[in-house]
N, C-alpha and C. Protein backbone atom coordinates (compact mmCIF):
# COMPACT_ATOMS: atom_id res chain seq x y z
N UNK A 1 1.57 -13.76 -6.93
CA UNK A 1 2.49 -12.65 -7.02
C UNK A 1 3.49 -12.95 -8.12
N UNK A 2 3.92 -12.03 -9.16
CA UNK A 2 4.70 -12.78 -10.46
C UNK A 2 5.94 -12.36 -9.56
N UNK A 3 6.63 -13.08 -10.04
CA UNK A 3 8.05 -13.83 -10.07
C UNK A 3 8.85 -12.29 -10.65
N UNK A 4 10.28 -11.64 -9.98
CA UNK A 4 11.07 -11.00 -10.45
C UNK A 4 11.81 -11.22 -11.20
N UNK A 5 12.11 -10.61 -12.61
CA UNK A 5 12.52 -11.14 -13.30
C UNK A 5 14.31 -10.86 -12.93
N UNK A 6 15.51 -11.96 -14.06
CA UNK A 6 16.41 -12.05 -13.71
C UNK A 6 16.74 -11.06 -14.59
N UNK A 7 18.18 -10.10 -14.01
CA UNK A 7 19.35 -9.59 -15.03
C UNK A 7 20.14 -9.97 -15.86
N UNK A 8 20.28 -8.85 -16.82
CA UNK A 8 21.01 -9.75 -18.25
C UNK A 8 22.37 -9.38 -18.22
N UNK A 9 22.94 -8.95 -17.19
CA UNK A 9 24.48 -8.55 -17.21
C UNK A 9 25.15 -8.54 -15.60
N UNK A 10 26.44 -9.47 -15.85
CA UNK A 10 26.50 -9.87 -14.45
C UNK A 10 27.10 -8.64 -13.70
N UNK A 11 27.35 -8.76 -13.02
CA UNK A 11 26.92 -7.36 -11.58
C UNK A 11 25.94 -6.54 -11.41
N UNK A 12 24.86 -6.52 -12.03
CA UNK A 12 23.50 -5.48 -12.44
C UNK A 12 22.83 -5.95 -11.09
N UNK A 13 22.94 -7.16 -10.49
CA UNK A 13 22.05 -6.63 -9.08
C UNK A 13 22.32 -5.60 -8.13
N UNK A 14 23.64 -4.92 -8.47
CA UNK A 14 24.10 -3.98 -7.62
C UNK A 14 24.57 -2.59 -8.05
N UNK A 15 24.38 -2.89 -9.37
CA UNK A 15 24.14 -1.20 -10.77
C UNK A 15 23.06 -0.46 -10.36
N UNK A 16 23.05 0.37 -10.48
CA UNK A 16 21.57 1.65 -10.23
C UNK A 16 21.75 3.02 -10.59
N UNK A 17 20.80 3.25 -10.37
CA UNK A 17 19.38 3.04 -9.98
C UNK A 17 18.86 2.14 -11.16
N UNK A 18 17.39 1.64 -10.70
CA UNK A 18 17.11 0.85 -11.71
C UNK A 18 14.85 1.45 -11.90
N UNK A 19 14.81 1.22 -13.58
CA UNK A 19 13.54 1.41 -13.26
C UNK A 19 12.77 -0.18 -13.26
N UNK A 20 11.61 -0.11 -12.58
CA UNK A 20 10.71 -1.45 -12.53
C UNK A 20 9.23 -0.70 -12.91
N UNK A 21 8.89 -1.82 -15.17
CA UNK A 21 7.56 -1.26 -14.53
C UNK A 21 6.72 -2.43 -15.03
N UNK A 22 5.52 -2.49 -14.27
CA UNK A 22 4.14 -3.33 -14.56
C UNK A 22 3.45 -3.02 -15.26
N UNK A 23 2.83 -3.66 -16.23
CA UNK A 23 1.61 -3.52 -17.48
C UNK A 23 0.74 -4.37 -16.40
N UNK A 24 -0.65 -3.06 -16.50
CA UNK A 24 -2.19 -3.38 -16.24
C UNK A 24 -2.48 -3.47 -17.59
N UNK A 25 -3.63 -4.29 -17.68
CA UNK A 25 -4.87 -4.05 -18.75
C UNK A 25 -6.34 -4.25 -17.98
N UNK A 26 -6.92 -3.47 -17.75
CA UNK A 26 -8.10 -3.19 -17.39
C UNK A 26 -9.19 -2.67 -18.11
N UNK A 27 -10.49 -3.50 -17.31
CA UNK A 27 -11.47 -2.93 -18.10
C UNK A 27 -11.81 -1.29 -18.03
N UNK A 28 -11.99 -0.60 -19.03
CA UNK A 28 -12.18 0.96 -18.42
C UNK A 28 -13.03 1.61 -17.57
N UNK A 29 -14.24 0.54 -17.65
CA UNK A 29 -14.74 0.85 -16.82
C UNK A 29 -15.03 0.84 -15.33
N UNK A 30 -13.66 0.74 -14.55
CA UNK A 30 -13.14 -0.33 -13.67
C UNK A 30 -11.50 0.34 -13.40
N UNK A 31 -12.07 1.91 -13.80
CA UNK A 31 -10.37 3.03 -14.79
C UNK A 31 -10.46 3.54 -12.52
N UNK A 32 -11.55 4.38 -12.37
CA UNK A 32 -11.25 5.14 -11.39
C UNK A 32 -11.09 4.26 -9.92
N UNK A 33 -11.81 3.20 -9.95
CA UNK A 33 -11.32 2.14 -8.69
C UNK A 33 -10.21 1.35 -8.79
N UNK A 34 -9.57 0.75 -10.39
CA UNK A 34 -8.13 1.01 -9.93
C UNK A 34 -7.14 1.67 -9.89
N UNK A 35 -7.61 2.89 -10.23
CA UNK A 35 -6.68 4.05 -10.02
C UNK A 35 -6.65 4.22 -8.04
N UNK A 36 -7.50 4.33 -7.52
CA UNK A 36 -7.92 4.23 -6.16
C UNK A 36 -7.05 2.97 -5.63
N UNK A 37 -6.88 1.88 -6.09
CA UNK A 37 -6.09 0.95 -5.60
C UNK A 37 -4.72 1.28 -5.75
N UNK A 38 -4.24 1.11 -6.77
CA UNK A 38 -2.98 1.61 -7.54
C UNK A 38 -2.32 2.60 -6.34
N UNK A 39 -3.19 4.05 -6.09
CA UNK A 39 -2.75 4.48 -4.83
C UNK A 39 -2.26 4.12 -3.80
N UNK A 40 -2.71 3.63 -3.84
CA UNK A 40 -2.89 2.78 -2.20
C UNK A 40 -1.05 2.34 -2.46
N UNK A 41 -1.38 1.07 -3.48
CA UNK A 41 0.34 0.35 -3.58
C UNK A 41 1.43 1.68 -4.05
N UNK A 42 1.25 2.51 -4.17
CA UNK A 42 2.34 3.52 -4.06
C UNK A 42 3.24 3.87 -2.99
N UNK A 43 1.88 3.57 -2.06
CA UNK A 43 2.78 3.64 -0.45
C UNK A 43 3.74 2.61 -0.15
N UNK A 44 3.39 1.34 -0.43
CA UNK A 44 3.92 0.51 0.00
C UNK A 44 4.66 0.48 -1.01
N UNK A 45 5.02 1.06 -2.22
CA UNK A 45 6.20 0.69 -2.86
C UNK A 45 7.10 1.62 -2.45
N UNK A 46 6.95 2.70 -2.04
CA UNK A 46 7.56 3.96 -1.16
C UNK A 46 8.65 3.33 -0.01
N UNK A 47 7.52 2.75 0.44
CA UNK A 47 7.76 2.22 2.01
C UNK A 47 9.17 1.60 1.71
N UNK A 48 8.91 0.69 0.82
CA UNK A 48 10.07 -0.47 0.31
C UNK A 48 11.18 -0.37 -0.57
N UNK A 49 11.17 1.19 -0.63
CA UNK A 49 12.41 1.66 -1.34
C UNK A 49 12.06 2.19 -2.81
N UNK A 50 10.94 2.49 -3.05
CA UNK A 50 11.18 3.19 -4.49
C UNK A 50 11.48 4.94 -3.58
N UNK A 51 12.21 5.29 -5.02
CA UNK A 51 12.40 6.86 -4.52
C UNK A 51 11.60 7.94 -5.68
N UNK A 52 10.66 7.64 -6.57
CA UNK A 52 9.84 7.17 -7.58
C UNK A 52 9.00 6.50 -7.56
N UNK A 53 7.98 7.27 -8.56
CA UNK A 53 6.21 6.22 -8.61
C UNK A 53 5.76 7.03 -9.37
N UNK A 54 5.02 6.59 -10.62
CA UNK A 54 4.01 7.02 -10.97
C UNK A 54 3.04 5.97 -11.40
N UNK A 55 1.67 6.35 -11.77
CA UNK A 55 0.85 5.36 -13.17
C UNK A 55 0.72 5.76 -14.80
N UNK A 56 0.88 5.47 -15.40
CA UNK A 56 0.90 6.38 -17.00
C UNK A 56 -0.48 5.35 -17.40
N UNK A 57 -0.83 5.96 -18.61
CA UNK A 57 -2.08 5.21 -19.64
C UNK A 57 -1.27 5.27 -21.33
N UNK A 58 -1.40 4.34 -21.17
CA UNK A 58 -0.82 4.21 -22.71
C UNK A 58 -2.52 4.17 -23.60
N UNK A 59 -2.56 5.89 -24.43
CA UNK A 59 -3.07 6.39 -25.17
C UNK A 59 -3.65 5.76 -26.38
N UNK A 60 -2.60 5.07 -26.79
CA UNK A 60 -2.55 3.88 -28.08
C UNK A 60 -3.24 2.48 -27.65
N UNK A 61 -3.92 2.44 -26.46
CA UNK A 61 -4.08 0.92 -25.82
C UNK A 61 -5.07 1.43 -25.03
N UNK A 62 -6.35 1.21 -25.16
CA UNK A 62 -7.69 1.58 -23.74
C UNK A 62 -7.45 0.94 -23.19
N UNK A 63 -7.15 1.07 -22.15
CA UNK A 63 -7.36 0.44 -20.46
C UNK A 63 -5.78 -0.05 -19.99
N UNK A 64 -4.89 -0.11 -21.16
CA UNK A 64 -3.71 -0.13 -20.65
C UNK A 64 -3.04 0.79 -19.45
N UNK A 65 -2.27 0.07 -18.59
CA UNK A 65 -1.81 1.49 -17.68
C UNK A 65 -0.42 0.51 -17.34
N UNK A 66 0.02 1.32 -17.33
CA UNK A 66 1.81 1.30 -16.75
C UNK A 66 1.96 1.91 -15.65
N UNK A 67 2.51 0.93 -14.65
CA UNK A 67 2.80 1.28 -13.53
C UNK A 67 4.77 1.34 -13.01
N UNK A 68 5.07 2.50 -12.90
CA UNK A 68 6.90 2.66 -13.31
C UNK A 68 6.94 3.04 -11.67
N UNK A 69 8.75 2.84 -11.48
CA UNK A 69 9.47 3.05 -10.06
C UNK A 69 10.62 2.75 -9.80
N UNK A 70 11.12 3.92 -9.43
CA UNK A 70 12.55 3.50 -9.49
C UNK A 70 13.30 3.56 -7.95
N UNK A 71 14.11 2.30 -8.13
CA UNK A 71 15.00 1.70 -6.76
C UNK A 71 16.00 2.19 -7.02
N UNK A 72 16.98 2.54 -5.84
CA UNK A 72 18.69 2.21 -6.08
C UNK A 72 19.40 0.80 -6.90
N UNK A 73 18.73 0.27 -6.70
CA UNK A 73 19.47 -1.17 -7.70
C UNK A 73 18.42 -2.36 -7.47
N UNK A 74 18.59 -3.06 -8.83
CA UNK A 74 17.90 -4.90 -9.00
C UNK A 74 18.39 -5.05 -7.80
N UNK A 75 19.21 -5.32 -6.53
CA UNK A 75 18.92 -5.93 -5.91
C UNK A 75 18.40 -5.37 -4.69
N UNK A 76 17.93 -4.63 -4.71
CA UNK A 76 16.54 -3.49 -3.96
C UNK A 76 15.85 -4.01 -4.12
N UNK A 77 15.31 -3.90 -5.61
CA UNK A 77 13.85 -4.31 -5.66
C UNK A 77 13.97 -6.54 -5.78
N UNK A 78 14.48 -6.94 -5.50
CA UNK A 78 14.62 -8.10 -5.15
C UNK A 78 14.41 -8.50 -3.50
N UNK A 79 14.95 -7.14 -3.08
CA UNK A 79 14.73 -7.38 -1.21
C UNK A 79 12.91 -7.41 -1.14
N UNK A 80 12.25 -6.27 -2.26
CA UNK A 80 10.96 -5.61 -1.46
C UNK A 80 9.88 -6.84 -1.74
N UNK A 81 10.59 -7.75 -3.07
CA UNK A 81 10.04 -9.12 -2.99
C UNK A 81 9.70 -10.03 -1.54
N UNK A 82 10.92 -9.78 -1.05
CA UNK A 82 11.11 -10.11 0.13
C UNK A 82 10.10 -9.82 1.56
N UNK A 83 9.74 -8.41 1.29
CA UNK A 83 9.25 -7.38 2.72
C UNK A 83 7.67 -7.68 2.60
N UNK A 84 7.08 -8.74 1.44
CA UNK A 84 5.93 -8.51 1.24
C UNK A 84 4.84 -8.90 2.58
N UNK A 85 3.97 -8.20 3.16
CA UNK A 85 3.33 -8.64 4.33
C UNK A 85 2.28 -9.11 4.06
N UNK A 86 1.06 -9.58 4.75
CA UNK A 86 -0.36 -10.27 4.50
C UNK A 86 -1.13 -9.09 4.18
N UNK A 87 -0.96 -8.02 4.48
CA UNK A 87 -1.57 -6.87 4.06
C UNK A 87 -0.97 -6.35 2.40
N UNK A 88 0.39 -6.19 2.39
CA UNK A 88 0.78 -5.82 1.40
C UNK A 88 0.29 -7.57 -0.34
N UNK A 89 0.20 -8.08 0.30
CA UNK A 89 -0.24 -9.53 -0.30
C UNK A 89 -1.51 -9.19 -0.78
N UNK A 90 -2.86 -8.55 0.28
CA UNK A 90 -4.04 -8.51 -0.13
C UNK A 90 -4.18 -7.63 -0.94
N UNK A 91 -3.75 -6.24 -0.57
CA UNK A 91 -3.61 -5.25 -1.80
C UNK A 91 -3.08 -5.36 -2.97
N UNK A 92 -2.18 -6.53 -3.26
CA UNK A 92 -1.48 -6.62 -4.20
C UNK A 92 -2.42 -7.66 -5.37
N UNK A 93 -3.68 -8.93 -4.71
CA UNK A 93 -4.45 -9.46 -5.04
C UNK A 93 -5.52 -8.34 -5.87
N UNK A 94 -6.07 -7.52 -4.79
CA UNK A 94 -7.21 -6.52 -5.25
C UNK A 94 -6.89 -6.18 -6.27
N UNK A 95 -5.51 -5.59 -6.65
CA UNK A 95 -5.11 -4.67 -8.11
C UNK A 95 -5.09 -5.90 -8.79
N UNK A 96 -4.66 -6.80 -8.42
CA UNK A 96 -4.51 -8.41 -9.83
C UNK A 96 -6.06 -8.44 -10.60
N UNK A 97 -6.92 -8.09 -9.41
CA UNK A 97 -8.32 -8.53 -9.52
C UNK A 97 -8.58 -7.81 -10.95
N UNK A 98 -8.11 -6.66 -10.92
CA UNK A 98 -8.83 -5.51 -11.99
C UNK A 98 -8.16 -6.37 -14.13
N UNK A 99 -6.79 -7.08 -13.83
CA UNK A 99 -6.58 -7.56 -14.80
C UNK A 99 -7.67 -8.09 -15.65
N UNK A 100 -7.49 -7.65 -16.80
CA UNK A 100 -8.30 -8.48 -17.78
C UNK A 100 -7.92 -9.98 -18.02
N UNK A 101 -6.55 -10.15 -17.61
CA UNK A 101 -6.04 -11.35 -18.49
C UNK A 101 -5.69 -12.03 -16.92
N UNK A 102 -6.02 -11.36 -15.78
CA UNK A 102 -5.16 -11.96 -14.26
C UNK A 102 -3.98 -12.00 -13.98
N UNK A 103 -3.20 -11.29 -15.14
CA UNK A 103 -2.38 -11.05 -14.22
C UNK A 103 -0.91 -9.73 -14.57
N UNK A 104 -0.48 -9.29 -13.88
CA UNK A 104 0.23 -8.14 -14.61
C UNK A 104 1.79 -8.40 -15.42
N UNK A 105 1.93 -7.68 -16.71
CA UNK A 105 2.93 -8.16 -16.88
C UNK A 105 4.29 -7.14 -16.34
């Protein structure tokens, strides 16, 4: 599971809203089953406080996809680090799986 990254200005864990997003690179052909996954973690990023979700494809990049969401504040999405369950863990493996490189940035 990668590591959250730190803020560059002190009180920003408690500034907001904030957006959080992940770079996929996937093979394309490999586009509609993780789109099917991807789903899935929408819920559970829901669940955990985004009030926001989408997936985008960056046009300029095949198989790139951006995954965006926005919390009330860095230190929201620092808690949902926190809330992660053995379920939310496996789903979160499956989508790693689809990386070309293993792992998201």
């Amino acid at each position: 599971m990668p590591s959250a990254p730190e803020p560059t200005s002190p009180g920003a864990p408690h500034k907001g809203p904030v957006l959080v997003t992940v770079e996929y690179r996937i093979d394309v052909r490999n586009r509609d089953a993780f789109l099917a996954a991807i789903e899935k973690l929408s819920h559970q990023r829901r669940r955990d406080g985004a009030f926001r979700w989408g997936i985008f494809e960056d046009t300029s990049a095949e198989g790139c996809l951006l995954e965006a969401f926005f919390l009330a504040s860095w230190l929201e999405h620092l808690r949902q680090h926190e809330r992660v369950t053995s379920a939310d863990r496996d789903l979160q493996s499956a989508i790693h799986a689809f990386q070309l490189d293993g792992s998201p940035k």
